[in-house]
N, C-alpha and C. Protein backbone atom coordinates (compact mmCIF):
# COMPACT_ATOMS: atom_id res chain seq x y z
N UNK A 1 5.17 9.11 -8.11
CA UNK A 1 4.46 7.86 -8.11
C UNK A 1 3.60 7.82 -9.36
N UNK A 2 3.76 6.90 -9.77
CA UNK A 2 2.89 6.51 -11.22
C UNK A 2 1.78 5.15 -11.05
N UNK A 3 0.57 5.60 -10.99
CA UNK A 3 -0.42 4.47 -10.98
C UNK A 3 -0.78 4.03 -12.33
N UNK A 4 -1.08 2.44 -12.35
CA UNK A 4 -1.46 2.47 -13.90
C UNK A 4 -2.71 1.29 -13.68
N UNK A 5 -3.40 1.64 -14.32
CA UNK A 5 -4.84 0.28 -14.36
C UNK A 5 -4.90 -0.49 -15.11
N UNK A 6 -4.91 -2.01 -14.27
CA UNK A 6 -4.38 -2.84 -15.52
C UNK A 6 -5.83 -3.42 -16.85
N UNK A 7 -5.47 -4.01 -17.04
CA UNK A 7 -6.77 -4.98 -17.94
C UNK A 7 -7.50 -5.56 -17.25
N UNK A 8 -7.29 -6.01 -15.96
CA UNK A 8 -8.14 -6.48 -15.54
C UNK A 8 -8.73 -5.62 -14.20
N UNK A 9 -8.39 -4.50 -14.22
CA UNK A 9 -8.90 -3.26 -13.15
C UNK A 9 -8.22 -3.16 -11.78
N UNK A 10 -6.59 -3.96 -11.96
CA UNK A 10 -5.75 -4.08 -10.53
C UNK A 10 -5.32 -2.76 -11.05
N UNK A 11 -4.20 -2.17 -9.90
CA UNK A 11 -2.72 -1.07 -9.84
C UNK A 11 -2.28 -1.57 -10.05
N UNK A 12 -1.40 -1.22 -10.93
CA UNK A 12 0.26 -1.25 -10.87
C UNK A 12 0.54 -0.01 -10.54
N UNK A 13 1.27 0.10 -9.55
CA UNK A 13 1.80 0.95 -8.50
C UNK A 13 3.27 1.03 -8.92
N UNK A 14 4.24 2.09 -9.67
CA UNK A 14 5.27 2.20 -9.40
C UNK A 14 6.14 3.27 -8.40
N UNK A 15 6.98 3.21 -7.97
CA UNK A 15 7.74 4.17 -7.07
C UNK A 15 6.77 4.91 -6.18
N UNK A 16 6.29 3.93 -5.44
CA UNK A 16 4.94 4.17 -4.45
C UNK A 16 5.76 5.62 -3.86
N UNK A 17 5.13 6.09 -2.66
CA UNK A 17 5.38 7.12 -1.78
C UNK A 17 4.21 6.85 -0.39
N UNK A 18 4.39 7.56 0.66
CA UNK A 18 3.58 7.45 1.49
C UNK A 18 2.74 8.72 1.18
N UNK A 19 1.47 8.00 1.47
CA UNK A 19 0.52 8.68 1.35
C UNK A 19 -0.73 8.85 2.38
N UNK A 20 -1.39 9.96 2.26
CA UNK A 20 -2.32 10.38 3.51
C UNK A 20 -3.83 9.48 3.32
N UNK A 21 -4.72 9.95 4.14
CA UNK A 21 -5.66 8.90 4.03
C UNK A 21 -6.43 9.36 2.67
N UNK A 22 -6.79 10.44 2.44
CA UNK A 22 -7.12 11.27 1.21
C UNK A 22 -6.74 10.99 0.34
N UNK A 23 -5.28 10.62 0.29
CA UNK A 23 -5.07 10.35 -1.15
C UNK A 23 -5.33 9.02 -1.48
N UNK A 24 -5.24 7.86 -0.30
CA UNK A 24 -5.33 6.55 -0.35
C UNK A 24 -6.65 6.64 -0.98
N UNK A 25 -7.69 7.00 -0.35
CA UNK A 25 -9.07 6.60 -0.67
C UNK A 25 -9.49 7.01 -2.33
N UNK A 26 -8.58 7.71 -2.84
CA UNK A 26 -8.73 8.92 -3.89
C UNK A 26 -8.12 7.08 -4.81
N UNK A 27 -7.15 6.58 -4.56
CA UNK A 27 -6.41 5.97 -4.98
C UNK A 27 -7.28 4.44 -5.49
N UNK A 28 -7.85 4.46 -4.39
CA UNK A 28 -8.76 3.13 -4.09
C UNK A 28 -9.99 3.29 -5.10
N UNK A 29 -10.12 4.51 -5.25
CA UNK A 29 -11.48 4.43 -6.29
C UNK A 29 -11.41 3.60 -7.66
N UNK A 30 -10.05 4.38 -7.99
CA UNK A 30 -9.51 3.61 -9.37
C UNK A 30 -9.94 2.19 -9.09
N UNK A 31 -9.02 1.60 -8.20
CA UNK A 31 -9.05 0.65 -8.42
C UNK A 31 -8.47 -0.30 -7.19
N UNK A 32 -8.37 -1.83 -7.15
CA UNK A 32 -7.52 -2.15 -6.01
C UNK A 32 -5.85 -2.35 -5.99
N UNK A 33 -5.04 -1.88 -5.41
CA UNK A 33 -3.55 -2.30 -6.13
C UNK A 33 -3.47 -3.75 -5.79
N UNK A 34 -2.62 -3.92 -6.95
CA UNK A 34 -2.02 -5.94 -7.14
C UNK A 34 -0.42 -5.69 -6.72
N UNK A 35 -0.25 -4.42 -7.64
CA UNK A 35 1.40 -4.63 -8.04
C UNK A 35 2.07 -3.15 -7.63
N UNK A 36 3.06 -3.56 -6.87
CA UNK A 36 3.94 -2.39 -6.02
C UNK A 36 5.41 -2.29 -6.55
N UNK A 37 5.69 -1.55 -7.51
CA UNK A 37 7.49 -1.68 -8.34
C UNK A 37 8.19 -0.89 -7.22
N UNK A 38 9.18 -1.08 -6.63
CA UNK A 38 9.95 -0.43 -6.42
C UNK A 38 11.29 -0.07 -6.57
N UNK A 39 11.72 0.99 -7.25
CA UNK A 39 13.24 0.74 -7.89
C UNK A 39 14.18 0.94 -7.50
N UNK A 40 14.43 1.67 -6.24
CA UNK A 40 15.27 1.78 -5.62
C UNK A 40 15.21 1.91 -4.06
N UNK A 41 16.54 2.22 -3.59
CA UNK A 41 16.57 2.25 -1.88
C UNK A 41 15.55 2.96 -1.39
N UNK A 42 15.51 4.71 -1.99
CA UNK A 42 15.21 5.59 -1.49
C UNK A 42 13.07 5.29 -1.07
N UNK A 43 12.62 4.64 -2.24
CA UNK A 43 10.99 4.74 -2.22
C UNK A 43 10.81 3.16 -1.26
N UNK A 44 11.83 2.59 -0.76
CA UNK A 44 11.60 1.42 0.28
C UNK A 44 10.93 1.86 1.36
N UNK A 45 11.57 3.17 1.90
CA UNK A 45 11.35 3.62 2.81
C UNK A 45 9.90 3.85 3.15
N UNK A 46 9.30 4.24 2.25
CA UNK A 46 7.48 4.79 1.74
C UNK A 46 6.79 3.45 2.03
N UNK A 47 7.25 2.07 1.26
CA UNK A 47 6.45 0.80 1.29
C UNK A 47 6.11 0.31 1.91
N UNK A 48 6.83 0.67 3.22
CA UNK A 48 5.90 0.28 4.63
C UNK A 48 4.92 0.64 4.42
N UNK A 49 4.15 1.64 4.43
CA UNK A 49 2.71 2.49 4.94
C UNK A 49 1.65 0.94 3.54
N UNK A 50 2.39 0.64 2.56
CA UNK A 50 1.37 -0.27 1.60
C UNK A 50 1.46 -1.68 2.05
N UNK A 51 2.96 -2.25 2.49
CA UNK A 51 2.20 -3.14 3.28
C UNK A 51 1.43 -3.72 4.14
N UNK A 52 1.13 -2.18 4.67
CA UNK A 52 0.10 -2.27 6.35
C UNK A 52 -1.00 -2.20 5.87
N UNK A 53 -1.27 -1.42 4.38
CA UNK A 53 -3.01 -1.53 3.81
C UNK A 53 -3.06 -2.91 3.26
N UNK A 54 -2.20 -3.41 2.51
CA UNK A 54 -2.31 -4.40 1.12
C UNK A 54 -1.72 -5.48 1.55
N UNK A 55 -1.90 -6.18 2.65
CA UNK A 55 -1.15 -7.68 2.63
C UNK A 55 -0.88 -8.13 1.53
N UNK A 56 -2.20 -8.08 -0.02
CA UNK A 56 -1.64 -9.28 -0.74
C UNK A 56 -0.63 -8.54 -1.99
N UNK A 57 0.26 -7.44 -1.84
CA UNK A 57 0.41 -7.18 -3.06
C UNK A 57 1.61 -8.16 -3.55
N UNK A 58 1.70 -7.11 -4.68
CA UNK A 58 3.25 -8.39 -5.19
C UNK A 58 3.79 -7.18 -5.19
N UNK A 59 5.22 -7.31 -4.80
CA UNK A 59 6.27 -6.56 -4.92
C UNK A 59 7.11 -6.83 -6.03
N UNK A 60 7.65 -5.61 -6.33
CA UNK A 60 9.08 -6.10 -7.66
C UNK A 60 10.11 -5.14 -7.23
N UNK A 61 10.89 -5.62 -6.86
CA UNK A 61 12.00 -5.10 -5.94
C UNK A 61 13.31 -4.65 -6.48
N UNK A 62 14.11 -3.77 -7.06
CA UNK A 62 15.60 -3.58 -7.33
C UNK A 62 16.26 -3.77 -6.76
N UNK A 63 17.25 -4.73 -6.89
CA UNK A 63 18.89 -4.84 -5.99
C UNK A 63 19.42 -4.24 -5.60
N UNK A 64 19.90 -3.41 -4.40
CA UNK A 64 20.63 -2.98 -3.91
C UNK A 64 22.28 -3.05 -3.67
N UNK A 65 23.29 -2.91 -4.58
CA UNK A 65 24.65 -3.40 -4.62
C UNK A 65 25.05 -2.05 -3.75
């Protein structure tokens, strides 16, 4: 998982993972996440646990063929 802080002090969150409460809060200091990339099937699985914190994020989603 790669966090990045934007210009205006959101996440960009790529290839999230699930994470414990420790790391969330560790996470949250930075900053608040906006933006959740996910690139494939496998890290879908993880994005549950961020939509249950982050109602408002934005997702960016890869196609699945």
């Amino acid at each position: 998982m790669t966090i990045y802080r934007m210009k205006n002090g959101g996440l960009w969150i790529h290839s999230c993972i699930a994470v414990n409460e420790q790391a969330l809060n560790a996470i949250l200091e930075l900053g608040n996440p906006e933006i959740l990339v996910i690139p494939n099937g496998f890290h879908r699985v993880d994005c549950s646990m961020w939509v249950i914190f982050f109602l408002f994020l934005f997702f960016l989603i890869n196609k699945i063929e």
